[in-house]
C-alpha atoms as a PDB file:
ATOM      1  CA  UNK A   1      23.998  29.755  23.932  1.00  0.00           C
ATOM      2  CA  UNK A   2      20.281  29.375  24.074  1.00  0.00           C
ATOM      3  CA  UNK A   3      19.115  25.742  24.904  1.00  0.00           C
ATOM      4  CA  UNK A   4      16.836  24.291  22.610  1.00  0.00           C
ATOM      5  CA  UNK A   5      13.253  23.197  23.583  1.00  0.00           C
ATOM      6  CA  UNK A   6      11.824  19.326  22.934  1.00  0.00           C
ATOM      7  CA  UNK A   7       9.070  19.575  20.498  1.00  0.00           C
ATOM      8  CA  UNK A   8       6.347  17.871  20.528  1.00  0.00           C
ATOM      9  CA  UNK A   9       5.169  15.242  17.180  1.00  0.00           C
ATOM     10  CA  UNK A  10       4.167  17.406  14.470  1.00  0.00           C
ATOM     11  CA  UNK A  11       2.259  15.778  11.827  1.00  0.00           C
ATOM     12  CA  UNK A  12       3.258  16.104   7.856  1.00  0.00           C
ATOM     13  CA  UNK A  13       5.170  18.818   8.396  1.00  0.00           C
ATOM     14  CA  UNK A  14       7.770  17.401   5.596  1.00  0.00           C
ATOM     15  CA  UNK A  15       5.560  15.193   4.001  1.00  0.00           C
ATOM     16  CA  UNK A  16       3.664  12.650   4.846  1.00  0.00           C
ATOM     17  CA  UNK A  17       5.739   9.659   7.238  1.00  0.00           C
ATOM     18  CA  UNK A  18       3.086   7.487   8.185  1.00  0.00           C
ATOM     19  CA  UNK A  19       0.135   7.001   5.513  1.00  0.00           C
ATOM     20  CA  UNK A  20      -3.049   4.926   7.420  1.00  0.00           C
ATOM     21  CA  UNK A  21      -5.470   2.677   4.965  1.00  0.00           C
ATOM     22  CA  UNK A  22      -8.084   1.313   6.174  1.00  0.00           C
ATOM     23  CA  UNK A  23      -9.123  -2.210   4.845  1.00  0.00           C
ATOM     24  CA  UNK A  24     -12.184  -4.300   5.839  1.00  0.00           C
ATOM     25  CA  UNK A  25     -11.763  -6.997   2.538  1.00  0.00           C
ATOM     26  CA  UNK A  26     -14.602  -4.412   0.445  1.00  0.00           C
ATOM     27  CA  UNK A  27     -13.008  -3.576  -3.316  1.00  0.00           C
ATOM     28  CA  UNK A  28     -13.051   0.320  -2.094  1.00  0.00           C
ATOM     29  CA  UNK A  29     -11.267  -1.043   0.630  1.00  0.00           C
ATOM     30  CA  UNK A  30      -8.697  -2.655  -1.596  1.00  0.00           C
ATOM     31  CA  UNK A  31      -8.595   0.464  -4.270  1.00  0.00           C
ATOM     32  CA  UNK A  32      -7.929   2.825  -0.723  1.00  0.00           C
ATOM     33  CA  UNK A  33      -4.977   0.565  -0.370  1.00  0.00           C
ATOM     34  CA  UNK A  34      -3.795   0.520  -3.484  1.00  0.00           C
ATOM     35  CA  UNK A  35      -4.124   4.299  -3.942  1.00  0.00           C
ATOM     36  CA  UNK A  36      -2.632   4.821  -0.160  1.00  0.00           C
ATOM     37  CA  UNK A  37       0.289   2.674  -1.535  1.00  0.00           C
ATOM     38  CA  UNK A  38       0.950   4.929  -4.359  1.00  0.00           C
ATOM     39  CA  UNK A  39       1.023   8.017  -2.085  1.00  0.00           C
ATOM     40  CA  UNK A  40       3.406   6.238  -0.011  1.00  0.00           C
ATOM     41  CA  UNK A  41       5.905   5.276  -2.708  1.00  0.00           C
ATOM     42  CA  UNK A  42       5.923   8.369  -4.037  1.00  0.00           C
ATOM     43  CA  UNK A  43       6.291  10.209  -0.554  1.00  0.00           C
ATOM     44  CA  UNK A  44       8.800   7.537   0.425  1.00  0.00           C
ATOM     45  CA  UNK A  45       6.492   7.238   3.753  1.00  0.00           C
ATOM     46  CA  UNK A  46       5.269   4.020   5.581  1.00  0.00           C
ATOM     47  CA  UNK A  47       1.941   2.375   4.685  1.00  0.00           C
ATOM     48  CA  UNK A  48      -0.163   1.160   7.549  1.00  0.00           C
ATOM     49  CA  UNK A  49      -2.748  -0.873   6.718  1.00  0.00           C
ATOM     50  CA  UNK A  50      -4.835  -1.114   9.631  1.00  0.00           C
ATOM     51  CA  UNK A  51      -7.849  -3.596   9.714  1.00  0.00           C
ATOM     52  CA  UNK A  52     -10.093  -3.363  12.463  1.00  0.00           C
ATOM     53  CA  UNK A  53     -11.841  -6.201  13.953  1.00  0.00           C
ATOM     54  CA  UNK A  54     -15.751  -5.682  15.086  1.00  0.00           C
ATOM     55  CA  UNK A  55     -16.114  -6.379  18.824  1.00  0.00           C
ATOM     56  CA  UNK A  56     -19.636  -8.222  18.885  1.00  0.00           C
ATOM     57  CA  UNK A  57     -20.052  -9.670  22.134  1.00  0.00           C
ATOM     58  CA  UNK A  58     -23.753 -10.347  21.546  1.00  0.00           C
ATOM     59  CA  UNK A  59     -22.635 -12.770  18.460  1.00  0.00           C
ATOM     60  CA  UNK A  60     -20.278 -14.372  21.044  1.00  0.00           C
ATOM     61  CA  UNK A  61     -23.384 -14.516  24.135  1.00  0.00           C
ATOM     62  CA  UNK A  62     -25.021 -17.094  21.150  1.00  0.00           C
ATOM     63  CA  UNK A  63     -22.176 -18.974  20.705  1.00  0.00           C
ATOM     64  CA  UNK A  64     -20.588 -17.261  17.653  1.00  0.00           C
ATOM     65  CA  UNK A  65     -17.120 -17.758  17.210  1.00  0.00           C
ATOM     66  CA  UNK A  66     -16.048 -14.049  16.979  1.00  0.00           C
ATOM     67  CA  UNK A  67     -12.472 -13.277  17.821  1.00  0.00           C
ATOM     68  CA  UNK A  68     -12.191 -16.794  15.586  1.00  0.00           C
ATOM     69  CA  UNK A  69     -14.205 -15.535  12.460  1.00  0.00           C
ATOM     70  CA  UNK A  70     -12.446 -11.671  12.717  1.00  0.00           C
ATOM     71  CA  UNK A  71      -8.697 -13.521  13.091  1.00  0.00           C
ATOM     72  CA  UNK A  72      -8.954 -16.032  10.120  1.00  0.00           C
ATOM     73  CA  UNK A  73     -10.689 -12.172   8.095  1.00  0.00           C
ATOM     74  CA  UNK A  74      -7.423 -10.218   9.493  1.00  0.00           C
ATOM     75  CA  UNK A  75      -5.151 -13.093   7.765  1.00  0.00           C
ATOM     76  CA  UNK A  76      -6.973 -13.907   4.645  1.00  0.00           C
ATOM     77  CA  UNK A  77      -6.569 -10.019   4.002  1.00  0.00           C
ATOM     78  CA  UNK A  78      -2.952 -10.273   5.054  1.00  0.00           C
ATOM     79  CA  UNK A  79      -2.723 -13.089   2.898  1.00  0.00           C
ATOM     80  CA  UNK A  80      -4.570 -11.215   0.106  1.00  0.00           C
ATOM     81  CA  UNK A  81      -2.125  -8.040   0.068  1.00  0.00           C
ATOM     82  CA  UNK A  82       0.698 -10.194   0.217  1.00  0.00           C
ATOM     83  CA  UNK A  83      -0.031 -11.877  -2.944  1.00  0.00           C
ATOM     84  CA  UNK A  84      -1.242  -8.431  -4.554  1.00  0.00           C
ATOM     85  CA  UNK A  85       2.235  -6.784  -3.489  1.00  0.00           C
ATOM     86  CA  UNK A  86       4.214  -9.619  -4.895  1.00  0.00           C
ATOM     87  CA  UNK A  87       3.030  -9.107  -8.071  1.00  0.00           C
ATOM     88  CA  UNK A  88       4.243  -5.987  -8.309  1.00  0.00           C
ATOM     89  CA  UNK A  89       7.482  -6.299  -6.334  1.00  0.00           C
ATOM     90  CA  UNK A  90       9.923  -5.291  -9.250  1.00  0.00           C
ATOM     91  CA  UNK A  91       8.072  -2.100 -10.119  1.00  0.00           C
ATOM     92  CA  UNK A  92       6.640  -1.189  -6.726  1.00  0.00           C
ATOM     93  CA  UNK A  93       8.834  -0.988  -3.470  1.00  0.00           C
ATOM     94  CA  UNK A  94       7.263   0.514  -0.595  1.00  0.00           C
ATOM     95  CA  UNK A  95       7.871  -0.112   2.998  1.00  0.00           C
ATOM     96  CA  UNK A  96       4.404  -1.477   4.472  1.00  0.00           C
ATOM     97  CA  UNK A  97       3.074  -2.694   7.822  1.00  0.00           C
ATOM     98  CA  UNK A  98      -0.299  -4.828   9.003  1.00  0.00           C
ATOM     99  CA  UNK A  99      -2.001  -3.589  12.045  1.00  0.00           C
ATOM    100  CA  UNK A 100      -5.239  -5.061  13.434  1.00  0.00           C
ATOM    101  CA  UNK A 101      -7.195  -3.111  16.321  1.00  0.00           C
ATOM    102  CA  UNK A 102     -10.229  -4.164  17.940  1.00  0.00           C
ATOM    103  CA  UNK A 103     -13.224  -2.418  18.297  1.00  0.00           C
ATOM    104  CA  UNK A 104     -15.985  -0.058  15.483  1.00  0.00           C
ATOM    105  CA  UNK A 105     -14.137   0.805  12.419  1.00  0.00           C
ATOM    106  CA  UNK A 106     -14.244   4.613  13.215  1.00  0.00           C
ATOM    107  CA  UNK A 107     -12.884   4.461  16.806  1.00  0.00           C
ATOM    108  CA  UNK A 108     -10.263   1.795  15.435  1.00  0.00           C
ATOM    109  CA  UNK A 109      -9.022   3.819  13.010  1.00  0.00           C
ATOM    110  CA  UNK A 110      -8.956   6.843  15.335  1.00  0.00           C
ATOM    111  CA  UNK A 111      -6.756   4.519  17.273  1.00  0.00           C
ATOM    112  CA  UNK A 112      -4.657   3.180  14.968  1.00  0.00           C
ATOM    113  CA  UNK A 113      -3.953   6.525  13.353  1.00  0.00           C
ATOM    114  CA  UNK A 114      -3.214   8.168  17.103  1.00  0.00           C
ATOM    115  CA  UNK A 115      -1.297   5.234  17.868  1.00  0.00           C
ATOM    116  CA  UNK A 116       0.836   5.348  14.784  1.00  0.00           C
ATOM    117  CA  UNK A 117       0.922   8.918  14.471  1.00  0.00           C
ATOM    118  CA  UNK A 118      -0.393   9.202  11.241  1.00  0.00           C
ATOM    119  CA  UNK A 119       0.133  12.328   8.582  1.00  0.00           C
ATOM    120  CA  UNK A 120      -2.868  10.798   6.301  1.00  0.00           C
ATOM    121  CA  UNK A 121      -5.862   8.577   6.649  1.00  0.00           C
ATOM    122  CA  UNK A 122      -6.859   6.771   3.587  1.00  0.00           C
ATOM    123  CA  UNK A 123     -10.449   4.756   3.501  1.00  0.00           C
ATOM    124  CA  UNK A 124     -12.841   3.310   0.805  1.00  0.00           C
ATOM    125  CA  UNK A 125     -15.684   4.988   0.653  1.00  0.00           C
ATOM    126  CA  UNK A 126     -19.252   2.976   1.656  1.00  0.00           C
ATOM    127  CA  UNK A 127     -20.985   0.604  -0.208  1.00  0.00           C
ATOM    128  CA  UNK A 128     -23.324   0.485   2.599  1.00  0.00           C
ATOM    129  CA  UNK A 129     -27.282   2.193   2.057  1.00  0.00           C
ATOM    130  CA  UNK A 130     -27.371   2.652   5.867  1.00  0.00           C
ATOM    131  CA  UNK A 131     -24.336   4.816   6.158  1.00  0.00           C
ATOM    132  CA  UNK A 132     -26.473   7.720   4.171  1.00  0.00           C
ATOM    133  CA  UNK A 133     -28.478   7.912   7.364  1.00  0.00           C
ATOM    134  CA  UNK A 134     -26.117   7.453  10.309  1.00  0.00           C
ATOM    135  CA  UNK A 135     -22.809   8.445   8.130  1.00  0.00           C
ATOM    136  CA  UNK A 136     -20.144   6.454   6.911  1.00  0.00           C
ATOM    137  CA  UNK A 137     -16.715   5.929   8.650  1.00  0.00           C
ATOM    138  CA  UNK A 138     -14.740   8.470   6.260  1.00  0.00           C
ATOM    139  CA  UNK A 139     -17.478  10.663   6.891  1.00  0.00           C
ATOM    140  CA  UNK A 140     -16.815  10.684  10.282  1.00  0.00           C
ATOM    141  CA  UNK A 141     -13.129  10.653   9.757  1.00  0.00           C
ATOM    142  CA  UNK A 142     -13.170  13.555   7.891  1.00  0.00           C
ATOM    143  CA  UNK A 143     -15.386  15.420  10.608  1.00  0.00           C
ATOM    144  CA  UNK A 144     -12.622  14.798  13.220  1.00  0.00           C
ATOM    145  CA  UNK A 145     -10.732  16.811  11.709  1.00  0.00           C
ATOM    146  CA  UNK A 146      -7.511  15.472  12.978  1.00  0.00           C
ATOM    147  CA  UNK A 147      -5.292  14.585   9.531  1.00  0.00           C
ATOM    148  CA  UNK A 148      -6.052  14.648   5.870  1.00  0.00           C
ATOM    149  CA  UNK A 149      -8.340  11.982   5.069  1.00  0.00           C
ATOM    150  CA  UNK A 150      -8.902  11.152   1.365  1.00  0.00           C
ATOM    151  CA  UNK A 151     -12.190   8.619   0.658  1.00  0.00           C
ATOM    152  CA  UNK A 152     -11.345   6.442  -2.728  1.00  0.00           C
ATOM    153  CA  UNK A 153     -14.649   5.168  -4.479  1.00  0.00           C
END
């Protein structure tokens, strides 16, 4: 009898189990989620929607209420996808989960997705000018290299 070795996580390997969106309260944000949802009914996988909250100490070195402000975002957009997932209760079941890491939205969803061992990264893509110069967060994602990421306009 030959004793069988522990293996290590393997990622979507039967599908995906873990599907990461990536919402920041932006409509592409929202249509990721919505999209990410779909996959994840269909796939019968977990959606984690992860919202990362900016880490701006200078704000907070002026007196800026940060960790305040970035809470009462992370539970309006709770509060938000609740409502949205309600309405659609009867014809949509899908198991779902809020996360909210702290720090840039790239290297939070790096961590979220390593954390909750992802098999997909979904994200809206920019509505941001600047990103065309110093590249947006799903460019980045997709660059890593690390799971399928799919960008929803």
């Amino acid at each position: 009898m030959t004793e069988q070795q522990p293996t290590q996580f393997e990622r979507g390997t039967d599908g995906p189990k873990v599907i990461v969106a990536g919402v920041d309260g932006s409509q592409t944000s929202f249509r990721a989620a919505a999209y990410a949802g779909g996959l994840a009914r269909r796939q019968n996988a977990l959606l984690a929607i992860v919202y990362v909250q900016p880490v701006l100490p200078a704000g907070a070195t002026l007196g800026a209420p940060v960790a305040e402000t970035t809470g009462e975002i992370a539970e309006a957009l709770v509060a938000e996808l609740r409502v949205a997932i309600d309405r659609v209760r009867d014809v949509w079941d899908v198991r779902w989960e809020f996360h909210t890491f702290h720090g840039d939205p790239y290297n939070g969803l790096v961590s979220a997705a390593d954390e909750l061992k992802a098999d997909a990264v979904v994200v809206g893509a920019s509505e941001s000018a600047g990103h065309r110069l110093i590249g947006s967060v799903a460019v980045r994602l997709v660059k890593a290299g690390r799971w399928p990421v799919t960008v929803v306009p």
